[in-house]
N, C-alpha and C. Protein backbone atom coordinates (compact mmCIF):
# COMPACT_ATOMS: atom_id res chain seq x y z
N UNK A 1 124.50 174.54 153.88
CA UNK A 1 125.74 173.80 153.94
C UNK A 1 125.53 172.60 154.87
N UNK A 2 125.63 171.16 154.17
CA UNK A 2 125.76 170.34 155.42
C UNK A 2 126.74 170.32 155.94
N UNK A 3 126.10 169.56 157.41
CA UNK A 3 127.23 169.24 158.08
C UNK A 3 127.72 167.57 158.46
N UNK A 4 128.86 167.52 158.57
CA UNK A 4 129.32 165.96 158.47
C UNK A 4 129.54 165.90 160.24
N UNK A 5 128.63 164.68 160.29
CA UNK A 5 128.40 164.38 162.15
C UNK A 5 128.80 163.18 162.12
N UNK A 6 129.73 162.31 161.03
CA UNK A 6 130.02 161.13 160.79
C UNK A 6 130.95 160.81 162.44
N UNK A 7 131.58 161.77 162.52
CA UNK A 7 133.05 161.78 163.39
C UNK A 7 131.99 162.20 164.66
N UNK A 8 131.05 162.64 165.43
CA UNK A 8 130.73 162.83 166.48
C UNK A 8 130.13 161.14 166.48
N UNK A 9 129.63 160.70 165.64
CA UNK A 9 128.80 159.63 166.26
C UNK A 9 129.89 158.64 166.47
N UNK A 10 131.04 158.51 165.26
CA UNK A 10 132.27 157.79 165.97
C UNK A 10 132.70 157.61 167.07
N UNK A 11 133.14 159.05 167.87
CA UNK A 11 133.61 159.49 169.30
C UNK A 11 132.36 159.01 169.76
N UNK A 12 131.14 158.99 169.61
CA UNK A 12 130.37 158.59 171.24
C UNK A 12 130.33 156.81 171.02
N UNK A 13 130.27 156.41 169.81
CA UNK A 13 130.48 155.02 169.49
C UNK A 13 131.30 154.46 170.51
N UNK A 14 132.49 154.89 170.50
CA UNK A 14 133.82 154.73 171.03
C UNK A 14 133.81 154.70 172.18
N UNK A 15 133.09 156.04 172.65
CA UNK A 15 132.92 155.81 174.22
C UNK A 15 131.68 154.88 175.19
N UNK A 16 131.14 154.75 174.12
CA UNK A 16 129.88 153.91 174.72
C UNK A 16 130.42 152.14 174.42
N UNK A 17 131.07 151.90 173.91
CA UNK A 17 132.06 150.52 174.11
C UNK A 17 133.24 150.38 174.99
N UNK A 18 134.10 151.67 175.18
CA UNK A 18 134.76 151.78 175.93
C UNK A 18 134.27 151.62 177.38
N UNK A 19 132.97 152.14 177.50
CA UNK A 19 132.64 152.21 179.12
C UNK A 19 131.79 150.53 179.47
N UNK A 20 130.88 150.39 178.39
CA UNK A 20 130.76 148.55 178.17
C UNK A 20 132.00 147.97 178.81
N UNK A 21 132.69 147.75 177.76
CA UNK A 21 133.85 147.09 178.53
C UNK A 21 134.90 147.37 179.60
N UNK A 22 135.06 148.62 180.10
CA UNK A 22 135.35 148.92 181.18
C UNK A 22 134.48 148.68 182.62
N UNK A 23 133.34 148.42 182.50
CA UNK A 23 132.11 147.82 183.47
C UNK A 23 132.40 146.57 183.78
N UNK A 24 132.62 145.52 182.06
CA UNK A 24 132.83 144.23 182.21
C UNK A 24 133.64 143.97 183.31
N UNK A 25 134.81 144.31 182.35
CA UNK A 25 136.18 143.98 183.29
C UNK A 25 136.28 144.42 184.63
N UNK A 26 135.73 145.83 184.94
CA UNK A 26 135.73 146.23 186.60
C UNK A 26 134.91 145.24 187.33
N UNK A 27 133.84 144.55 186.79
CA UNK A 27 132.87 143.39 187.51
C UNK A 27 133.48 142.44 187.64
N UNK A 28 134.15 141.91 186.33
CA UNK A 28 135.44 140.92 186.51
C UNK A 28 136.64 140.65 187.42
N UNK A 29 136.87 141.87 188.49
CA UNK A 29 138.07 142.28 189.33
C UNK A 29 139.10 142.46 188.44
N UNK A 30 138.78 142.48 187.04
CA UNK A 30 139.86 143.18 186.76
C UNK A 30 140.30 144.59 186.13
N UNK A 31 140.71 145.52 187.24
CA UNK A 31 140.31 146.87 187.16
C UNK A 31 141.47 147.30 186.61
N UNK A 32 142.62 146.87 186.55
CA UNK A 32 143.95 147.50 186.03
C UNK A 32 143.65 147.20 184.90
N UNK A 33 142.97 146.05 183.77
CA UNK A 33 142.65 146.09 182.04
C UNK A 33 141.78 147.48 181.98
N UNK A 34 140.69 147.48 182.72
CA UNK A 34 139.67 148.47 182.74
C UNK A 34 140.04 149.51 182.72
N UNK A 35 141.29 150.03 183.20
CA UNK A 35 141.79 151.76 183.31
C UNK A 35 142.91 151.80 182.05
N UNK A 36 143.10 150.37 181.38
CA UNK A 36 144.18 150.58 180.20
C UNK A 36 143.25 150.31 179.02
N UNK A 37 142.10 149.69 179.14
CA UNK A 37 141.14 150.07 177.98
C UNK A 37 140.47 151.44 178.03
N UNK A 38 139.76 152.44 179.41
CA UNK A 38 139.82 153.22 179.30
C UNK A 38 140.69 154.39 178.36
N UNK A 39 142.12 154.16 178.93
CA UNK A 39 143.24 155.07 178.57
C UNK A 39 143.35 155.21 176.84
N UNK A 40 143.42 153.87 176.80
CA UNK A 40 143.40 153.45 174.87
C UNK A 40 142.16 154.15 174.66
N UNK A 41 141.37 153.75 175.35
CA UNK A 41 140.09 154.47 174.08
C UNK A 41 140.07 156.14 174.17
N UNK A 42 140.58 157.16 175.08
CA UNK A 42 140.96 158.24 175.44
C UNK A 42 141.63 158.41 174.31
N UNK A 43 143.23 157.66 174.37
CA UNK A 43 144.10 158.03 173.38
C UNK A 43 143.50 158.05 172.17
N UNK A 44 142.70 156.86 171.75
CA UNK A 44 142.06 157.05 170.05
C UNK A 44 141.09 158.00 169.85
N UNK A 45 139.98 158.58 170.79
CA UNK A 45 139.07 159.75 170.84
C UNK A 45 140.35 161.34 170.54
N UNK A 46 141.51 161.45 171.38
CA UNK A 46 142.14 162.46 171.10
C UNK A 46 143.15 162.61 170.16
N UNK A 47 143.18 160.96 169.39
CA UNK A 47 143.82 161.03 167.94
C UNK A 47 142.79 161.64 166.69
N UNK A 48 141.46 160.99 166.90
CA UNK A 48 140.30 161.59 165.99
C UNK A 48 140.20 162.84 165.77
N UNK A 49 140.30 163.52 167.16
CA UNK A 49 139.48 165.16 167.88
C UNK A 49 141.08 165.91 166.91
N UNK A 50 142.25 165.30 167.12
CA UNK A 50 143.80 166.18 166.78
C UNK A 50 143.60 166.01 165.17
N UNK A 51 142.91 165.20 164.38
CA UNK A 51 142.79 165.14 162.79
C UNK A 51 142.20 166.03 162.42
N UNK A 52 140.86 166.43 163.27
CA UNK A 52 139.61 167.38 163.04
C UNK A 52 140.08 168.31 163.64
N UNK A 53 140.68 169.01 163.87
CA UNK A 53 141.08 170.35 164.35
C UNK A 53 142.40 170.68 163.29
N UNK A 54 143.35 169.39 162.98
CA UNK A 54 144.25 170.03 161.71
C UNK A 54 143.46 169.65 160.34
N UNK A 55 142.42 169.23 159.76
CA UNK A 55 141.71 169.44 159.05
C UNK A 55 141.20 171.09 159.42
N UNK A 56 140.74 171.29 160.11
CA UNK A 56 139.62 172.66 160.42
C UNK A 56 140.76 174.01 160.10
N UNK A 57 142.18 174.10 160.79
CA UNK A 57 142.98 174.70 160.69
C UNK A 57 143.25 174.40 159.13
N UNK A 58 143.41 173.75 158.46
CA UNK A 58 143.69 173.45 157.09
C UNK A 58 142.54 174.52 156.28
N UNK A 59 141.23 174.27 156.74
CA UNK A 59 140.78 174.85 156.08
C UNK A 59 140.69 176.11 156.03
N UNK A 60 140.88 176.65 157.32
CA UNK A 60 140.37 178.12 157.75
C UNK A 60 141.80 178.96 157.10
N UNK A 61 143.18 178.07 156.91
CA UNK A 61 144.31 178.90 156.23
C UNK A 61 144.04 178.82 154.96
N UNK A 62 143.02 177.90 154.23
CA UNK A 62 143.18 178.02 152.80
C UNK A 62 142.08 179.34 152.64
N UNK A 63 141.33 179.58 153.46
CA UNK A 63 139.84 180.40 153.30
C UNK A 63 140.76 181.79 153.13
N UNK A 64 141.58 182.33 154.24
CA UNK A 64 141.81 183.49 154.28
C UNK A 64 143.33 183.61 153.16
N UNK A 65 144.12 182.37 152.92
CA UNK A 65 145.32 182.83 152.06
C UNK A 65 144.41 182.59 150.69
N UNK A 66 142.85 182.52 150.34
CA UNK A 66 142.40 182.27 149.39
C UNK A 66 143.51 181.03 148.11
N UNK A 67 143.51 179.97 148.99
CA UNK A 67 144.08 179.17 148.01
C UNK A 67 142.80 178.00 148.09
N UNK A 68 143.37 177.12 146.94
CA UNK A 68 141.93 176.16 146.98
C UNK A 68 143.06 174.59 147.25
């Protein structure tokens, strides 16, 4: 069975630009963008992670109510 790692490489994508530009801007003095680009990119990592867990729950109720 494969497995789909499309969505892990997304999330580290995400965070490895997020922390890029959170560096920028903290070098920049400007640290209050830096903790609201942080925050945003948080919020979109735990919008991804909340799809893939009601996908996963989706599936695991169709497995056991045997529906397709």
């Amino acid at each position: 069975m494969p497995y789909n790692v499309d969505a892990v490489f997304q999330i580290a994508g995400i965070g490895i630009i997020v922390a890029m530009i959170h560096t920028i801007l903290k070098q920049m003095g400007k640290e209050d963008f830096a903790h609201w680009v942080t925050l945003f990119g948080f919020g979109v990592v735990l919008f991804m992670v909340a799809m893939l867990i009601q996908d996963l729950f989706t599936t695991i109720k169709n497995v056991f109510l045997f529906r397709m």
